[in-house]
PDB file of N, CA and C in Angstrom:
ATOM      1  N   UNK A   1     164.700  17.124 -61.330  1.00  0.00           N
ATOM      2  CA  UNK A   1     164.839  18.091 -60.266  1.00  0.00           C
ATOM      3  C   UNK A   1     163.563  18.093 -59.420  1.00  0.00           C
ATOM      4  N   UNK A   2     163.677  17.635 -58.225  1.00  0.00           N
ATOM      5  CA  UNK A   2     162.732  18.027 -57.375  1.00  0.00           C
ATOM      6  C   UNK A   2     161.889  19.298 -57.168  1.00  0.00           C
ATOM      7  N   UNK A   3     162.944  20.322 -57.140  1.00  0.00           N
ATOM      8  CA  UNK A   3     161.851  21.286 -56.593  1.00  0.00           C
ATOM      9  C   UNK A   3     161.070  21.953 -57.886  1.00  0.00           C
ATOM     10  N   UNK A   4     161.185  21.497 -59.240  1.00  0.00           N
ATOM     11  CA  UNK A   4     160.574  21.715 -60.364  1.00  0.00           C
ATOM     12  C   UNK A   4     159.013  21.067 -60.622  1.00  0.00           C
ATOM     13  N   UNK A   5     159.421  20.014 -59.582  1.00  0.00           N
ATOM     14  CA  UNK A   5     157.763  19.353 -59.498  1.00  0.00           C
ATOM     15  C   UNK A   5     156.811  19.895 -58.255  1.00  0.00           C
ATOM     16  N   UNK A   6     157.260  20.726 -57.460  1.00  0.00           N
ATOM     17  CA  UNK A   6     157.082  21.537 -56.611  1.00  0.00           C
ATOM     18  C   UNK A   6     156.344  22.556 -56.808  1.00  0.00           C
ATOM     19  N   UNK A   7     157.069  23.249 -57.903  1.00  0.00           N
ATOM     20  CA  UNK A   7     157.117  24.566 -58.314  1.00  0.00           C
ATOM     21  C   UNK A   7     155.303  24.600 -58.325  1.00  0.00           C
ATOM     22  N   UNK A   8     154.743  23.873 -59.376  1.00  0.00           N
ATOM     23  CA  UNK A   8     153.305  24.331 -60.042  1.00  0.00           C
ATOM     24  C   UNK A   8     152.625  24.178 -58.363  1.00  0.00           C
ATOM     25  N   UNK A   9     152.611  23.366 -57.050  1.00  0.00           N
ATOM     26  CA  UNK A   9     151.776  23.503 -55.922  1.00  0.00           C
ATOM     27  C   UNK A   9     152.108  25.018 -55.658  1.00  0.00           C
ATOM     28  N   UNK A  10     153.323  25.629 -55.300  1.00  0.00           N
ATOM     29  CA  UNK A  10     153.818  27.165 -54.536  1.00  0.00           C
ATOM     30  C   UNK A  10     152.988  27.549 -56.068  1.00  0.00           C
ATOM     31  N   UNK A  11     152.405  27.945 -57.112  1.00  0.00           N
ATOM     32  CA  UNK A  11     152.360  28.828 -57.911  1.00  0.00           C
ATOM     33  C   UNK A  11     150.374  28.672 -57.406  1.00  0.00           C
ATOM     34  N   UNK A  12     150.119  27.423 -56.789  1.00  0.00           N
ATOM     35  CA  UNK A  12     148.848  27.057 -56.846  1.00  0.00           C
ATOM     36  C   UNK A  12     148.493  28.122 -55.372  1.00  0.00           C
ATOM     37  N   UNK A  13     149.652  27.546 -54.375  1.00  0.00           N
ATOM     38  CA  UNK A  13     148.884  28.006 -53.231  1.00  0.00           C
ATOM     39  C   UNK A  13     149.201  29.375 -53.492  1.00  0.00           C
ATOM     40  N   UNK A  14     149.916  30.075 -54.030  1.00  0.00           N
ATOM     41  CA  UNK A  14     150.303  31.749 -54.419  1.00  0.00           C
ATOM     42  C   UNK A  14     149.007  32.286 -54.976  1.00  0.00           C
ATOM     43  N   UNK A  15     148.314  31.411 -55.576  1.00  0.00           N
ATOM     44  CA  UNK A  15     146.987  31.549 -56.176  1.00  0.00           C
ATOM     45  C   UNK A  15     145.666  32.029 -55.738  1.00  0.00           C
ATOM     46  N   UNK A  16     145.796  31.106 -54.844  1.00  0.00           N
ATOM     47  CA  UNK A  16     144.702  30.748 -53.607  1.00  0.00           C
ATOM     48  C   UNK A  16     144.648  31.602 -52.791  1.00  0.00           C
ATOM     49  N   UNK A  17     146.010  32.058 -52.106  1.00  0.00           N
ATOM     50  CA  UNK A  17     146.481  33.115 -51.108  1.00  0.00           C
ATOM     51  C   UNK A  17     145.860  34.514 -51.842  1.00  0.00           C
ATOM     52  N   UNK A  18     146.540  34.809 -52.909  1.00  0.00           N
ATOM     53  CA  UNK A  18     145.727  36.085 -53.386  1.00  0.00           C
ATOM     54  C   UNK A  18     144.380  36.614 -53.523  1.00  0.00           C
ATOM     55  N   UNK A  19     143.762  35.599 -54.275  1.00  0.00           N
ATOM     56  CA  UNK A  19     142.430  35.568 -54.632  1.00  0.00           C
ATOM     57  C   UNK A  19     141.424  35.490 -53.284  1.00  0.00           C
ATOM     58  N   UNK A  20     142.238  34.871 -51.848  1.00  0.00           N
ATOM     59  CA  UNK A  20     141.789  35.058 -50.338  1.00  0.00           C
ATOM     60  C   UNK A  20     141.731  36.214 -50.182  1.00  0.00           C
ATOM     61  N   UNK A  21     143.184  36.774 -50.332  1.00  0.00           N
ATOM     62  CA  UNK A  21     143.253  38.328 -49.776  1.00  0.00           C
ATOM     63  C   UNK A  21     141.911  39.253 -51.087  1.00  0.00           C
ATOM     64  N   UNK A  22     142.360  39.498 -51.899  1.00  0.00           N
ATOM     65  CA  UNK A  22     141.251  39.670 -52.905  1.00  0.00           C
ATOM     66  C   UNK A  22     139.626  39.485 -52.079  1.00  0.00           C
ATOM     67  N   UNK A  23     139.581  38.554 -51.480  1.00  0.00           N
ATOM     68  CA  UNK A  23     137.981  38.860 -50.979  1.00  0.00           C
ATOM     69  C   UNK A  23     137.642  39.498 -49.690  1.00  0.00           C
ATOM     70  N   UNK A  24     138.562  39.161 -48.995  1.00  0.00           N
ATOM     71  CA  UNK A  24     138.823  39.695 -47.800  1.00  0.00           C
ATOM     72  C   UNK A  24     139.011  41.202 -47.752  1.00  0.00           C
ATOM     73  N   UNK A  25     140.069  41.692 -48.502  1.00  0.00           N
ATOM     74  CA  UNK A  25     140.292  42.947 -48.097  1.00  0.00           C
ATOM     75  C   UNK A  25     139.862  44.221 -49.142  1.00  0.00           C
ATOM     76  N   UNK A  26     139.236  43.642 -50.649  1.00  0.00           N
ATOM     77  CA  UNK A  26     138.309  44.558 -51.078  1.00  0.00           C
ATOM     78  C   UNK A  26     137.111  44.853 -50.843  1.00  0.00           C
ATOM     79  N   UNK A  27     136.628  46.128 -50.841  1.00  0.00           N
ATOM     80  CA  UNK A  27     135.089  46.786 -50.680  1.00  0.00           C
ATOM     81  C   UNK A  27     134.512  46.507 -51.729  1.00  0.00           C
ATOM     82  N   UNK A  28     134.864  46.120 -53.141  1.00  0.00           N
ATOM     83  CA  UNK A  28     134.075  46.656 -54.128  1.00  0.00           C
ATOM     84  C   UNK A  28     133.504  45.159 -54.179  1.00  0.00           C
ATOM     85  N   UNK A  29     132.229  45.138 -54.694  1.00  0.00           N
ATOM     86  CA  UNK A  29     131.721  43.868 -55.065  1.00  0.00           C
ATOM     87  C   UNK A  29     132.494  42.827 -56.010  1.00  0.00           C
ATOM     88  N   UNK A  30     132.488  43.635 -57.444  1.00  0.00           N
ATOM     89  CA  UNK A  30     132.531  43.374 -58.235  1.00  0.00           C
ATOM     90  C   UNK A  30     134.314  42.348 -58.284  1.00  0.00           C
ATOM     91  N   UNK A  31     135.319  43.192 -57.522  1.00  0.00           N
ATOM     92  CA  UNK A  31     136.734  42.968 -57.398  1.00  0.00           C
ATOM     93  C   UNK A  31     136.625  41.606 -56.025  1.00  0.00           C
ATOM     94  N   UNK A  32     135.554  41.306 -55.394  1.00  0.00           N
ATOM     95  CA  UNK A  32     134.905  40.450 -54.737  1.00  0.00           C
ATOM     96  C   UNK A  32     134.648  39.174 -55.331  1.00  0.00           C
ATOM     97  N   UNK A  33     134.347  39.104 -56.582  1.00  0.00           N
ATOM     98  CA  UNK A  33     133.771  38.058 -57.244  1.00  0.00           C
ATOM     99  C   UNK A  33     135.000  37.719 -58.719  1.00  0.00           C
ATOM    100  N   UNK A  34     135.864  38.430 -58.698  1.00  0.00           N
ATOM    101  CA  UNK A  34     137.162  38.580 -59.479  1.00  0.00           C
ATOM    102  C   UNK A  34     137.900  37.783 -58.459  1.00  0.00           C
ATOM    103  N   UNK A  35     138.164  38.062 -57.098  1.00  0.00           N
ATOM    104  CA  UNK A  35     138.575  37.013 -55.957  1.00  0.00           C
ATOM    105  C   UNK A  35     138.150  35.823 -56.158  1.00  0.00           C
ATOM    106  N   UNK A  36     136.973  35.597 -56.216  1.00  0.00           N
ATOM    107  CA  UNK A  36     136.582  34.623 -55.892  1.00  0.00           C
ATOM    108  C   UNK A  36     137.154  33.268 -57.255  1.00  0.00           C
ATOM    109  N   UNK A  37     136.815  33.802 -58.231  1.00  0.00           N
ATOM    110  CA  UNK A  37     137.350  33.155 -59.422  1.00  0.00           C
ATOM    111  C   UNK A  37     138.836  33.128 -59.745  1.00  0.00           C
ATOM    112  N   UNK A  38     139.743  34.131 -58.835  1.00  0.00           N
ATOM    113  CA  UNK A  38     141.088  33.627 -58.952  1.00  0.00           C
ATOM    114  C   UNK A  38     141.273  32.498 -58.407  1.00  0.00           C
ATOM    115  N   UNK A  39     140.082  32.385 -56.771  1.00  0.00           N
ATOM    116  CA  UNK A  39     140.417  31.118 -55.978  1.00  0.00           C
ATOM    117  C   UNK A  39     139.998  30.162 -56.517  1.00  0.00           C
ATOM    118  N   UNK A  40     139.055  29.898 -57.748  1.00  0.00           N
ATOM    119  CA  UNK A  40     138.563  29.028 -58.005  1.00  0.00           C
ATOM    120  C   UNK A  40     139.411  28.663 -59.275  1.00  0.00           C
ATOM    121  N   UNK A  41     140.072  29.299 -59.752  1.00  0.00           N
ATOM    122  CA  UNK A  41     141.067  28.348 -60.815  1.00  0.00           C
ATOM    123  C   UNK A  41     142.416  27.653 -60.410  1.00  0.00           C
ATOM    124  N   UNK A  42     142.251  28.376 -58.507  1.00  0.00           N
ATOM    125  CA  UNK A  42     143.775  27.729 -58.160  1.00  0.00           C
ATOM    126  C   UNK A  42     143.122  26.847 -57.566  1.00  0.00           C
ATOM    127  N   UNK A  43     141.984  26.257 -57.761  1.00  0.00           N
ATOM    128  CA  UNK A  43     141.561  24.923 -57.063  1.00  0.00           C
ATOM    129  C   UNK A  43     141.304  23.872 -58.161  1.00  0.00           C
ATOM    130  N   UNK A  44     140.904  24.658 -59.718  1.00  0.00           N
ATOM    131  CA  UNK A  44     140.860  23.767 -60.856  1.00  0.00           C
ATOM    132  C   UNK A  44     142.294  23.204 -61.024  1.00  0.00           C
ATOM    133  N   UNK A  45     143.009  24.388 -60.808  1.00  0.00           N
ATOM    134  CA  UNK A  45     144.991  23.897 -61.027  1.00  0.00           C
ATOM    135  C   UNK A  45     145.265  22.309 -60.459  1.00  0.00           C
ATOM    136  N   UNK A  46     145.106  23.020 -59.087  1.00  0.00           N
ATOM    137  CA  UNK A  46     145.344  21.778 -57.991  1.00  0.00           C
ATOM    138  C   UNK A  46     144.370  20.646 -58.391  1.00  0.00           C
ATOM    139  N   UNK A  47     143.715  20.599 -58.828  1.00  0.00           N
ATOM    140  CA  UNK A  47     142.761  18.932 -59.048  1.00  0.00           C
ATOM    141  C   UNK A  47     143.367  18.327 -60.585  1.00  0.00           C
ATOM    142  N   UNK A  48     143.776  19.419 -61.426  1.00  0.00           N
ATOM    143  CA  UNK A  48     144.177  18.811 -62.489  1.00  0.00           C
ATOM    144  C   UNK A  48     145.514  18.817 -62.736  1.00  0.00           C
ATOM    145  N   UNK A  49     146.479  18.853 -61.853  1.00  0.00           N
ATOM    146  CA  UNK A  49     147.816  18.540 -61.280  1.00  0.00           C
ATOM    147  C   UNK A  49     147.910  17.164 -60.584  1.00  0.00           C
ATOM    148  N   UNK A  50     146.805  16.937 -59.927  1.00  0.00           N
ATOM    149  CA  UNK A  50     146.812  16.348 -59.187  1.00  0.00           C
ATOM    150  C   UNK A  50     146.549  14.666 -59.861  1.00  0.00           C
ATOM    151  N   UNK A  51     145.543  14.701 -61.228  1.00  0.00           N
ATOM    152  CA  UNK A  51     145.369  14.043 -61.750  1.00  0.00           C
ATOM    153  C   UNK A  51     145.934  13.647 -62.850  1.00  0.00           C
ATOM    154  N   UNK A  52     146.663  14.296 -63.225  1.00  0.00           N
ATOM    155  CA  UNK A  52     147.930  13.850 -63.798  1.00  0.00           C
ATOM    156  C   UNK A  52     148.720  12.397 -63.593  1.00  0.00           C
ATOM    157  N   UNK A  53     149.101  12.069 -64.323  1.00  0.00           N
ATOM    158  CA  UNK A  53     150.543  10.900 -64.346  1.00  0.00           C
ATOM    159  C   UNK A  53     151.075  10.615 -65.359  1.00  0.00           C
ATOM    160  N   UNK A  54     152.755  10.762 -64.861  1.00  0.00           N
ATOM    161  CA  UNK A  54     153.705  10.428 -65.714  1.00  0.00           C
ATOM    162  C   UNK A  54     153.683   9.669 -66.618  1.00  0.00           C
ATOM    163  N   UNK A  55     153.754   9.064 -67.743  1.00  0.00           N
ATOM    164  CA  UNK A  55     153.910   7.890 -68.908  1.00  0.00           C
ATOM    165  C   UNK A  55     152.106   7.766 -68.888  1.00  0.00           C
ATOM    166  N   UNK A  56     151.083   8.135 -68.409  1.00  0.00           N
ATOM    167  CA  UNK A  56     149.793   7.387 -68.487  1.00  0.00           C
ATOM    168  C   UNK A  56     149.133   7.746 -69.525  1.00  0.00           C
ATOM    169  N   UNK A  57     148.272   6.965 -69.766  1.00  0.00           N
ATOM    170  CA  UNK A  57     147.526   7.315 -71.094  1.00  0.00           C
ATOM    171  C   UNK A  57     146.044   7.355 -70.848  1.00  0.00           C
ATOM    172  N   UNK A  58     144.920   7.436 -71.722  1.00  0.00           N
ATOM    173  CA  UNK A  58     143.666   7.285 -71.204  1.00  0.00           C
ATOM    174  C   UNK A  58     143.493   5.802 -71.352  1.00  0.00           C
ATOM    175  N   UNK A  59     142.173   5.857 -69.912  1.00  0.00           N
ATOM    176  CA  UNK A  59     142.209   4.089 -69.940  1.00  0.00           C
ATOM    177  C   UNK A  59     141.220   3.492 -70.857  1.00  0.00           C
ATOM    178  N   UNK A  60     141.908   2.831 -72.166  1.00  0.00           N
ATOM    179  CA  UNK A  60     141.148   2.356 -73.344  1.00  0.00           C
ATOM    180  C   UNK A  60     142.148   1.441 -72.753  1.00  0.00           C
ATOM    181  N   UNK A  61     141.599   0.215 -73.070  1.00  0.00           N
ATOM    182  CA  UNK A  61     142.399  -1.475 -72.864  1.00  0.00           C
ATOM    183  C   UNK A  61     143.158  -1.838 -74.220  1.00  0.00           C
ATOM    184  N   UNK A  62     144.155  -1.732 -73.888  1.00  0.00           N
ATOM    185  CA  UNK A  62     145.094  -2.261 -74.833  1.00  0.00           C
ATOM    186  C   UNK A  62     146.443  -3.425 -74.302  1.00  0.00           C
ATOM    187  N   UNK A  63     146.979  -4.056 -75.273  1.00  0.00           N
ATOM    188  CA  UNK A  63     147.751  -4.630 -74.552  1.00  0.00           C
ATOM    189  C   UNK A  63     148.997  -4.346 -74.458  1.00  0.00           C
ATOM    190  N   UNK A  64     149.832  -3.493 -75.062  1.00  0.00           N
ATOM    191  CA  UNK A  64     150.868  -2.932 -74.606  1.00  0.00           C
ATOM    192  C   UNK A  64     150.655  -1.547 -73.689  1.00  0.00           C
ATOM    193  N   UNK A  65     149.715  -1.278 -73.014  1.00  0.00           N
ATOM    194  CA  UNK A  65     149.772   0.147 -71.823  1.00  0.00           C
ATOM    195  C   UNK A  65     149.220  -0.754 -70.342  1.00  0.00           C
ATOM    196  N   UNK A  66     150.588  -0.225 -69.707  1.00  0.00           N
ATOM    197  CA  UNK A  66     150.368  -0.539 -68.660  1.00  0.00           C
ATOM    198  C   UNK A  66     149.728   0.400 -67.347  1.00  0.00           C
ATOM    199  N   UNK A  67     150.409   1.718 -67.750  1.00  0.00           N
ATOM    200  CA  UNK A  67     149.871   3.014 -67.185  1.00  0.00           C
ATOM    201  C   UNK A  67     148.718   3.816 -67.372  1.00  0.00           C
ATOM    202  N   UNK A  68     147.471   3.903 -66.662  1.00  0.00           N
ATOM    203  CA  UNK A  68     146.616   4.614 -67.500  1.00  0.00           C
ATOM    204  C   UNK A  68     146.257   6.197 -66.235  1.00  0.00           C
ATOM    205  N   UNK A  69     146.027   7.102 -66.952  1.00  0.00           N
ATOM    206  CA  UNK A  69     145.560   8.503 -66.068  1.00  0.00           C
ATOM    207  C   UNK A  69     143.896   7.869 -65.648  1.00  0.00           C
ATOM    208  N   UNK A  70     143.370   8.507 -64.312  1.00  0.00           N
ATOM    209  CA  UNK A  70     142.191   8.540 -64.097  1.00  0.00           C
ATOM    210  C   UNK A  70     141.781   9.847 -65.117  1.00  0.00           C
ATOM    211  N   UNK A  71     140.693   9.662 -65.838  1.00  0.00           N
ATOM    212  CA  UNK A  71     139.827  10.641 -65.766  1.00  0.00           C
ATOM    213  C   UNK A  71     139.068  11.347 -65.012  1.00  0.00           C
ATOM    214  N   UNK A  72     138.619  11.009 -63.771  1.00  0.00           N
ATOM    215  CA  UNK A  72     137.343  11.409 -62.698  1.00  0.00           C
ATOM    216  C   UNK A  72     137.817  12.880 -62.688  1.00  0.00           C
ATOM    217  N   UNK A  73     139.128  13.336 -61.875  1.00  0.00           N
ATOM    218  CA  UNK A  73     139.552  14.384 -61.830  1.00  0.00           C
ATOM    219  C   UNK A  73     139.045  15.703 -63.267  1.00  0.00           C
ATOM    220  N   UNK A  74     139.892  15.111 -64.377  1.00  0.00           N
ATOM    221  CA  UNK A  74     139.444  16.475 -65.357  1.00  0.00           C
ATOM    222  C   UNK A  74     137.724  16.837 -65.715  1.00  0.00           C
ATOM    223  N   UNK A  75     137.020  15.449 -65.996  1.00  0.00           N
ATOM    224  CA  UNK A  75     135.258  15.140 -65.477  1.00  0.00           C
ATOM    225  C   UNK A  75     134.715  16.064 -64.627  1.00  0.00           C
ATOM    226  N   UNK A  76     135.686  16.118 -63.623  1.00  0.00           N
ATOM    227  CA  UNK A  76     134.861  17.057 -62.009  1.00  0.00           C
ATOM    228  C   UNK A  76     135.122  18.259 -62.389  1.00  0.00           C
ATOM    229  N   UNK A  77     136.272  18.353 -63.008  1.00  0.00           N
ATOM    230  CA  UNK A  77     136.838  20.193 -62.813  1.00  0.00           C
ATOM    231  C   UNK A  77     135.809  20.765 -64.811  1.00  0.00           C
ATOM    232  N   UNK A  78     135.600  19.686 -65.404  1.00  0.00           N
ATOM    233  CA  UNK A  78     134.804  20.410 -66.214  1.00  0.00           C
ATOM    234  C   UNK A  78     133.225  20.690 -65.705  1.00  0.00           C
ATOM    235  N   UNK A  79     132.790  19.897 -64.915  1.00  0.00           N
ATOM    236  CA  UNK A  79     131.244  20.356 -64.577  1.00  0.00           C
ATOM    237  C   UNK A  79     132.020  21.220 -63.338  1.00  0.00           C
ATOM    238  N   UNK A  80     132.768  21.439 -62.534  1.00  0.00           N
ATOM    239  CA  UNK A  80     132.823  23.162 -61.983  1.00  0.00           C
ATOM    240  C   UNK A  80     133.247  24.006 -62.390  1.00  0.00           C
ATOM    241  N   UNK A  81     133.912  23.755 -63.524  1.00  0.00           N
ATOM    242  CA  UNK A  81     133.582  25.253 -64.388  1.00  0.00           C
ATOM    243  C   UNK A  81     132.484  25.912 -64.622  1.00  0.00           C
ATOM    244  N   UNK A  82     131.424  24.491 -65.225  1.00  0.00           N
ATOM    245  CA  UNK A  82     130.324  25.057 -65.560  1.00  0.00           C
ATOM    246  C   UNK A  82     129.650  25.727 -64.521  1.00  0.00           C
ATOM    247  N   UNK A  83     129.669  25.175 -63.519  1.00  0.00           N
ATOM    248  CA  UNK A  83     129.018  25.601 -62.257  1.00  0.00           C
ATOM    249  C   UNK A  83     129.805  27.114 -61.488  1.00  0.00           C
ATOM    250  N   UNK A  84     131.036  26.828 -61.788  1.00  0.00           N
ATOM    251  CA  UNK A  84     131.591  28.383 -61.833  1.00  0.00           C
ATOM    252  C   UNK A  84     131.448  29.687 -62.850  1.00  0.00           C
ATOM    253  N   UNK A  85     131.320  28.881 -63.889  1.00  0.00           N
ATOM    254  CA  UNK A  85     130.279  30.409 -64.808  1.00  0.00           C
ATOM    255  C   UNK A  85     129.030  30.998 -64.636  1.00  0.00           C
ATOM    256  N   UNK A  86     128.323  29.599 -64.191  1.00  0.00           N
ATOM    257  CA  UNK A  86     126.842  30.042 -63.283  1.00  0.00           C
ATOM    258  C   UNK A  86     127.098  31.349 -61.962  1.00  0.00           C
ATOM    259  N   UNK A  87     127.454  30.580 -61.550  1.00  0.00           N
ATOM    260  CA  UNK A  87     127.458  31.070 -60.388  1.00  0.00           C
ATOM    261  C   UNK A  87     128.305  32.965 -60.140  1.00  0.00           C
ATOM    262  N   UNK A  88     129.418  32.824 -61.051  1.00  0.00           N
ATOM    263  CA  UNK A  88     129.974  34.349 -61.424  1.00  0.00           C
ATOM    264  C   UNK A  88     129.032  35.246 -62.097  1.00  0.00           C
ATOM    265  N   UNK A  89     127.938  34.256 -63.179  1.00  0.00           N
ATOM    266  CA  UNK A  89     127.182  35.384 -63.359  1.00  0.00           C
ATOM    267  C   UNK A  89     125.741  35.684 -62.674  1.00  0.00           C
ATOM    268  N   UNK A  90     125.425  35.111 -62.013  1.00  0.00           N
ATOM    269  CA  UNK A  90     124.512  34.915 -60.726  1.00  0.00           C
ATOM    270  C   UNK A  90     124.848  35.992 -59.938  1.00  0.00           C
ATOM    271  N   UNK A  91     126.830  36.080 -59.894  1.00  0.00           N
ATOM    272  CA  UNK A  91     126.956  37.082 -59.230  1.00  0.00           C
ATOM    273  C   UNK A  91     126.892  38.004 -59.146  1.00  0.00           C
ATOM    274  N   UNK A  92     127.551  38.876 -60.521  1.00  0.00           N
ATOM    275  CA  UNK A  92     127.483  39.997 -61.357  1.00  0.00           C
ATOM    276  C   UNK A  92     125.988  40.347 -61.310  1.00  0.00           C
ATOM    277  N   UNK A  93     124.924  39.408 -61.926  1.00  0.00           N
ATOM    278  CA  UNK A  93     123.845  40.074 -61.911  1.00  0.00           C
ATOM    279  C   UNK A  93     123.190  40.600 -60.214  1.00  0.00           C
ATOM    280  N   UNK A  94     123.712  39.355 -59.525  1.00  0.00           N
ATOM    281  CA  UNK A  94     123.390  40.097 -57.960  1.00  0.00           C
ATOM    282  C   UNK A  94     123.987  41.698 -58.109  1.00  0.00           C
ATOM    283  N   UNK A  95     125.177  41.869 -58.248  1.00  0.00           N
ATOM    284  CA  UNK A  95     126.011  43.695 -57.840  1.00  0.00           C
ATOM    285  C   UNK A  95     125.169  44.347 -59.128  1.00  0.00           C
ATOM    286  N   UNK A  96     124.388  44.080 -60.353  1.00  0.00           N
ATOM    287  CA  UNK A  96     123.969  44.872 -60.632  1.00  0.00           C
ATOM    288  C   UNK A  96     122.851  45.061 -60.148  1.00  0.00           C
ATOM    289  N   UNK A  97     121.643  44.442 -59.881  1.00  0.00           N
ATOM    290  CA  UNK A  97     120.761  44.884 -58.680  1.00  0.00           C
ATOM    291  C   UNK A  97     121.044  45.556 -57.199  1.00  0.00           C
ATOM    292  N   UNK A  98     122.427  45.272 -56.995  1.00  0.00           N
ATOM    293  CA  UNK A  98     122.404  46.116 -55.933  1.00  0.00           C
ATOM    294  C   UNK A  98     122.657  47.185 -56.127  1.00  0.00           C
ATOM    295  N   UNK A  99     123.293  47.147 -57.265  1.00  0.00           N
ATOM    296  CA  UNK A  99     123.662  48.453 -57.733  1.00  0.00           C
ATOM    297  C   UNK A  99     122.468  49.687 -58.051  1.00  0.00           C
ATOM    298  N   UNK A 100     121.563  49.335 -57.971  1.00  0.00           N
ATOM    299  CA  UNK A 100     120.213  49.660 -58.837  1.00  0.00           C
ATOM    300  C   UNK A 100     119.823  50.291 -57.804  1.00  0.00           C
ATOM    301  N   UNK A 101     119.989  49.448 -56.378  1.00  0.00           N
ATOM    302  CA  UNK A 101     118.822  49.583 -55.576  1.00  0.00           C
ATOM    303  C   UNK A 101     120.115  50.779 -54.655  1.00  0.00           C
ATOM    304  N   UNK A 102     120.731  50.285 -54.353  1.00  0.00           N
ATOM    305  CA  UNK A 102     122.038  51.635 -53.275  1.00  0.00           C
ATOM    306  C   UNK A 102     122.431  52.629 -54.316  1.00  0.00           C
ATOM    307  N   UNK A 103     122.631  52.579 -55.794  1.00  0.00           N
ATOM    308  CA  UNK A 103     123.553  53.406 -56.041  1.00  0.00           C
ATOM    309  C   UNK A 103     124.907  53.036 -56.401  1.00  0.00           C
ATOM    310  N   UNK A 104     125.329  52.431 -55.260  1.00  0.00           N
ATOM    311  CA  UNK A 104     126.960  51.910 -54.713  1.00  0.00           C
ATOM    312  C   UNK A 104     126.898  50.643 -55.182  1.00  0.00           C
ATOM    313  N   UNK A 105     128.575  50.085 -55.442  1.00  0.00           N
ATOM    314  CA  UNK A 105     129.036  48.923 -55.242  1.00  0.00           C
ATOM    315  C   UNK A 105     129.754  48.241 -53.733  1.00  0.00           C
ATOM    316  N   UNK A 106     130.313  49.067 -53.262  1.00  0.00           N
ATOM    317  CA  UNK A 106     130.777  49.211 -52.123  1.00  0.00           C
ATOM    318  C   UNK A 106     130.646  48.796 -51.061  1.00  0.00           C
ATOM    319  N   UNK A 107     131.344  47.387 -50.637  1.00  0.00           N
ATOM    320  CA  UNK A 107     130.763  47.198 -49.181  1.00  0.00           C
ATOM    321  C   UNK A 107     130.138  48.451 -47.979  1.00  0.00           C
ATOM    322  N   UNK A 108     131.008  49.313 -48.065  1.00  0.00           N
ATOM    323  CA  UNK A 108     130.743  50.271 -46.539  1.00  0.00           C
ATOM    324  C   UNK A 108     129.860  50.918 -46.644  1.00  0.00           C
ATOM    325  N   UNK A 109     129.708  51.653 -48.289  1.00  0.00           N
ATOM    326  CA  UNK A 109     128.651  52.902 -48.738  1.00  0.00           C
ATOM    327  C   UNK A 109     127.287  51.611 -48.298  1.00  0.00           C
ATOM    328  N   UNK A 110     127.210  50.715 -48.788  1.00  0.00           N
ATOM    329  CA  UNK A 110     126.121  50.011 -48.571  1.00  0.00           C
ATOM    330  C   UNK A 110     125.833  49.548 -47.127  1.00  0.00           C
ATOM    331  N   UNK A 111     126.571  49.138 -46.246  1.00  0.00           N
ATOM    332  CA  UNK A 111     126.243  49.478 -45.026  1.00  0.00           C
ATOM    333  C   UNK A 111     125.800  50.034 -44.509  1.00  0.00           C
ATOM    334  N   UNK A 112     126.360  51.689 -44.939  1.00  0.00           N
ATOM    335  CA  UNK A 112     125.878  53.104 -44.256  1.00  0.00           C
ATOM    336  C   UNK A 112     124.467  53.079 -44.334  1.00  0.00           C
ATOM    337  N   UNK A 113     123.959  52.885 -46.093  1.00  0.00           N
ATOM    338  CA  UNK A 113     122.654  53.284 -46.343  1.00  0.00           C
ATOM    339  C   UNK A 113     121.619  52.140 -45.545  1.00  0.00           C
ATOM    340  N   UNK A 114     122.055  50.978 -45.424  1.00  0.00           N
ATOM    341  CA  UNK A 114     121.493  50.032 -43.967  1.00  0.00           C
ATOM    342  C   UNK A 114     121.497  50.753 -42.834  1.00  0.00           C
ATOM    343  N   UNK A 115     122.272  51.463 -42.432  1.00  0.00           N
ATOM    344  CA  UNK A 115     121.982  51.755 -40.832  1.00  0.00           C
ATOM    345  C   UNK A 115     121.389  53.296 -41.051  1.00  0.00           C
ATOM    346  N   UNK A 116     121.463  53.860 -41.792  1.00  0.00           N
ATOM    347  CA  UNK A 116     120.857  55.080 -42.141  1.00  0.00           C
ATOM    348  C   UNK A 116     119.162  54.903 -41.972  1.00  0.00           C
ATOM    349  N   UNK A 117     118.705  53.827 -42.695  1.00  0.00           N
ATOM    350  CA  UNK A 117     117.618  53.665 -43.305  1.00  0.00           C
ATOM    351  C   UNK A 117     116.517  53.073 -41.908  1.00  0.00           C
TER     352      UNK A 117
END
């Protein structure tokens, strides 16, 4: 069935789309950086969908496989994970310093106290 091989891209870009809106249209930091990591697993999805193939195997040389999967793909999406755990908690610790220093998490409250100040 065609649209069954379909299905996992619409569940990817459904992914992506949210975790957009998610950054876009929350104030709170924290639900900011929860965005951000929804978008970033619907981009791990898509690379390791992508690297996929039917009948393939890993490429060790043998003489009965004719099909082999690239590895490069799952390789990349494991060092951006890593680089996506960095970086989420890079983040977190950023909103708790800001937190320290405003009070607030809040995009706007933190604005205010900018133009206040």
């Amino acid at each position: 069935m065609e649209f069954s091989g379909l299905f996992v891209y619409w569940i990817i870009v459904a992914l992506m789309m949210s975790g957009l809106y998610i950054v876009i249209a929350q104030n709170n930091l924290v639900k900011k950086i929860v965005g951000l990591n929804v978008f970033q697993v619907s981009v791990f999805l898509l690379y390791i969908t992508m690297g996929k193939v039917t009948g393939g195997t890993a490429p060790i040389l043998a003489d009965n496989i004719t099909v082999y999967s690239n590895p490069l793909p799952h390789v990349l999406i494991l060092t951006a994970i890593v680089v996506g755990v960095a970086t989420t908690s890079l983040g977190l610790a950023l909103v708790v310093r800001i937190h320290e220093a405003y009070g607030t998490i809040e995009d706007d409250e933190i604005l205010e106290q900018d133009d206040d100040a």
